[in-house]
Protein backbone atom coordinates (compact mmCIF):
# COMPACT_ATOMS: atom_id res chain seq x y z
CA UNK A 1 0.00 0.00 0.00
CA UNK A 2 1.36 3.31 -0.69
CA UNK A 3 2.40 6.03 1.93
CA UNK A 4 0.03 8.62 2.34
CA UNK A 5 0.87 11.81 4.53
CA UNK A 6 0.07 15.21 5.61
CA UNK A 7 2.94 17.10 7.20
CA UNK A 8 1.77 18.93 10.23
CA UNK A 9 3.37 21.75 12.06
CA UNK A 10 6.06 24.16 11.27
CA UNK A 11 9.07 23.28 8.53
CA UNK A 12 12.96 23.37 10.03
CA UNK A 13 16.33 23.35 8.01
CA UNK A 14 16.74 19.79 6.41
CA UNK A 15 19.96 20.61 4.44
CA UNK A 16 23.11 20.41 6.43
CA UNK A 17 21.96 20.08 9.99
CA UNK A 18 21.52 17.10 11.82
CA UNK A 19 18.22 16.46 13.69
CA UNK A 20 17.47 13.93 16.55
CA UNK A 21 15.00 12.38 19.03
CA UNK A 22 16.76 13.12 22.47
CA UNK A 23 13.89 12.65 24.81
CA UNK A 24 10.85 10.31 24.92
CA UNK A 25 8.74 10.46 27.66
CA UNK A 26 5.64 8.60 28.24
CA UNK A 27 4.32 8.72 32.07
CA UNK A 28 0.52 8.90 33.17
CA UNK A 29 0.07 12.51 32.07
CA UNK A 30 0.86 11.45 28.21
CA UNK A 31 3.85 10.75 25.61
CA UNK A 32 6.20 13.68 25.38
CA UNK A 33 8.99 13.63 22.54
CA UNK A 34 11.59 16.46 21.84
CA UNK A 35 13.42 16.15 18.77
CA UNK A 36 16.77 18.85 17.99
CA UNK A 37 16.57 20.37 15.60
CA UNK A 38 17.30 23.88 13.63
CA UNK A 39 15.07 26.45 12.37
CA UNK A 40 17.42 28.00 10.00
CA UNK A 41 21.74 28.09 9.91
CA UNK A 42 22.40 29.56 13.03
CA UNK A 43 19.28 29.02 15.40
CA UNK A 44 19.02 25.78 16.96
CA UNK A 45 15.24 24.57 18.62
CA UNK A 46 13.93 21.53 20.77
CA UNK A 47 10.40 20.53 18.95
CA UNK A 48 8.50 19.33 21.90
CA UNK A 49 5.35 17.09 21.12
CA UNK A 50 2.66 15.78 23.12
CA UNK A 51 0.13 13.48 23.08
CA UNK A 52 -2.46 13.19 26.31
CA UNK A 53 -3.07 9.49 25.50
CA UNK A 54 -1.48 7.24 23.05
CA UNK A 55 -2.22 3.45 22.31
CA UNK A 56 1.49 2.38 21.18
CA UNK A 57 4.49 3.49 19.47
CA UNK A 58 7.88 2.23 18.23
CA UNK A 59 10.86 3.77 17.93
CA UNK A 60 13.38 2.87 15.18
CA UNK A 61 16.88 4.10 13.79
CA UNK A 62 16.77 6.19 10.09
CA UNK A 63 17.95 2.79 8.52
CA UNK A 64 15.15 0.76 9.48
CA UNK A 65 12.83 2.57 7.93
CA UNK A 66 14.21 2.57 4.40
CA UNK A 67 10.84 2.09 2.93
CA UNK A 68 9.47 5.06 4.38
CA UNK A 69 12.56 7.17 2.69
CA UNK A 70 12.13 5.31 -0.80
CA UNK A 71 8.43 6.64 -0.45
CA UNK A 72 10.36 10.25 -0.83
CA UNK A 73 7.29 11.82 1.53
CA UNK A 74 9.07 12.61 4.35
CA UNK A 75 11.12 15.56 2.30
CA UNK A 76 8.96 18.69 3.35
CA UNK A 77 11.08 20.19 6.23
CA UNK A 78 8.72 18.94 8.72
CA UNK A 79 9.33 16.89 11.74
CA UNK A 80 5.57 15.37 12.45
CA UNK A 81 3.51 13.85 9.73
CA UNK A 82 -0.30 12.17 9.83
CA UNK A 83 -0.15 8.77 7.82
CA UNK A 84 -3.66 8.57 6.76
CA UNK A 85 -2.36 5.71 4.13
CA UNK A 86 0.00 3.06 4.41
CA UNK A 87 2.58 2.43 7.63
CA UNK A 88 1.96 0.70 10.73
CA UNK A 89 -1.47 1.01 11.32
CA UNK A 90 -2.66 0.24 7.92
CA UNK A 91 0.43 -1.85 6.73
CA UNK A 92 1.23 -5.20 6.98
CA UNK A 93 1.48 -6.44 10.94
CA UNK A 94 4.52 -8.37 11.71
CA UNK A 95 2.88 -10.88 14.29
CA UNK A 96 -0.38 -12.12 13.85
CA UNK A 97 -3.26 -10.30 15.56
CA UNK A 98 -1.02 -7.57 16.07
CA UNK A 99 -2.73 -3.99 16.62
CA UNK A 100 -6.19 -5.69 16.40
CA UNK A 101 -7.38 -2.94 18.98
CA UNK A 102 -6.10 -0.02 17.01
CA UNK A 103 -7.04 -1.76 13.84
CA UNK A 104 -10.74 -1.63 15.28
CA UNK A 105 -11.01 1.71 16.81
CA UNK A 106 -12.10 3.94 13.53
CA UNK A 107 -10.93 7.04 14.78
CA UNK A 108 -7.18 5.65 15.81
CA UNK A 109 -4.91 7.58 13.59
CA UNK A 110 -1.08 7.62 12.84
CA UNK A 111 1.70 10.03 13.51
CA UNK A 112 5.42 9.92 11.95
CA UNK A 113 7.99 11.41 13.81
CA UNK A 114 10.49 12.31 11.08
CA UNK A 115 14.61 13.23 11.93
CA UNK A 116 17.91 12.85 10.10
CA UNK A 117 18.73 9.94 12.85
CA UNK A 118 16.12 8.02 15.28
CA UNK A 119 12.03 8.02 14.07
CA UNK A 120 9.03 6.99 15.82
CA UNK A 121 5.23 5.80 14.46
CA UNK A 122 2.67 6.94 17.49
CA UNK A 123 -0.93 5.68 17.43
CA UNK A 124 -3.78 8.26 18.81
CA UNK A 125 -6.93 9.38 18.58
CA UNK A 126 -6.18 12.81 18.45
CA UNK A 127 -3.61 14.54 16.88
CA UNK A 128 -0.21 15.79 19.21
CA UNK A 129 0.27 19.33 20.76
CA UNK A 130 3.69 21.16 18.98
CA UNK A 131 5.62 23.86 20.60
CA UNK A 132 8.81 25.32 19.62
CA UNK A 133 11.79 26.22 22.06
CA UNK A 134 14.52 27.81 20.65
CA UNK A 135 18.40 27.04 21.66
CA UNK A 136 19.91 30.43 21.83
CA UNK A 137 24.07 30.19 21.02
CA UNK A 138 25.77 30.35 24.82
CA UNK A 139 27.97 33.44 24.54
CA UNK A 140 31.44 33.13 26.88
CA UNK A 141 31.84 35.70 29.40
């Protein structure tokens, strides 16, 4: 089945810069993830995203999901993408029975977290809260 997406959110600097998942966070008040990353040359940001309730995720290195870059929809500048066709929810399970719950719940959707190193799929109902914090260069006194 073929990849279908919807980039959501604001776009960062692809070219040249390096962006990672460096926290993941999922505790009774939701799933928090905060990916590094760079709005333009010089100014560095943490994208923080946040789900209240989530029914599963995975979390997998860039070479893992080489199917997903072949796809060539990942390519917008954007770090978080709606799959509304395709991937984990929709794709083919790896055990069987797997994600029968999700698979039944017609409002579950899935989110891609998109970065230049680690990725992760998230299943929920509703779509994640993004907020922007900006790494401002230290300056030596």
């Amino acid at each position: 089945m073929e990849l279908k997406v919807t980039p959501i959110g604001n776009t960062y600097r692809r070219e040249g810069q390096e962006s990672d998942i460096v926290e993941v966070f999922h505790t009774f008040s939701g799933l928090r993830v905060t990916v590094s990353t760079w709005i333009d040359s010089i100014v560095e940001a943490y994208l923080h995203i946040y789900w209240r309730r989530v029914d599963g995720y995975f979390f997998l290195d860039e070479f893992d999901l080489v199917a997903y870059w072949k796809a060539d929809k990942f390519r917008s500048g954007h770090h978080v993408y709606e799959i509304a066709g395709g991937g984990w929810l929709r794709g083919e399970p790896v055990l069987p029975d797997m994600l029968n719950s999700a698979r039944n719940n017609e409002h579950m959707r899935e989110w891609f977290i998109c970065t230049t190193n680690g990725s992760m799929s998230v299943l929920a109902v509703s779509p994640p809260e993004l907020t922007d914090l900006k790494k401002w260069p230290q300056h030596e006194h």
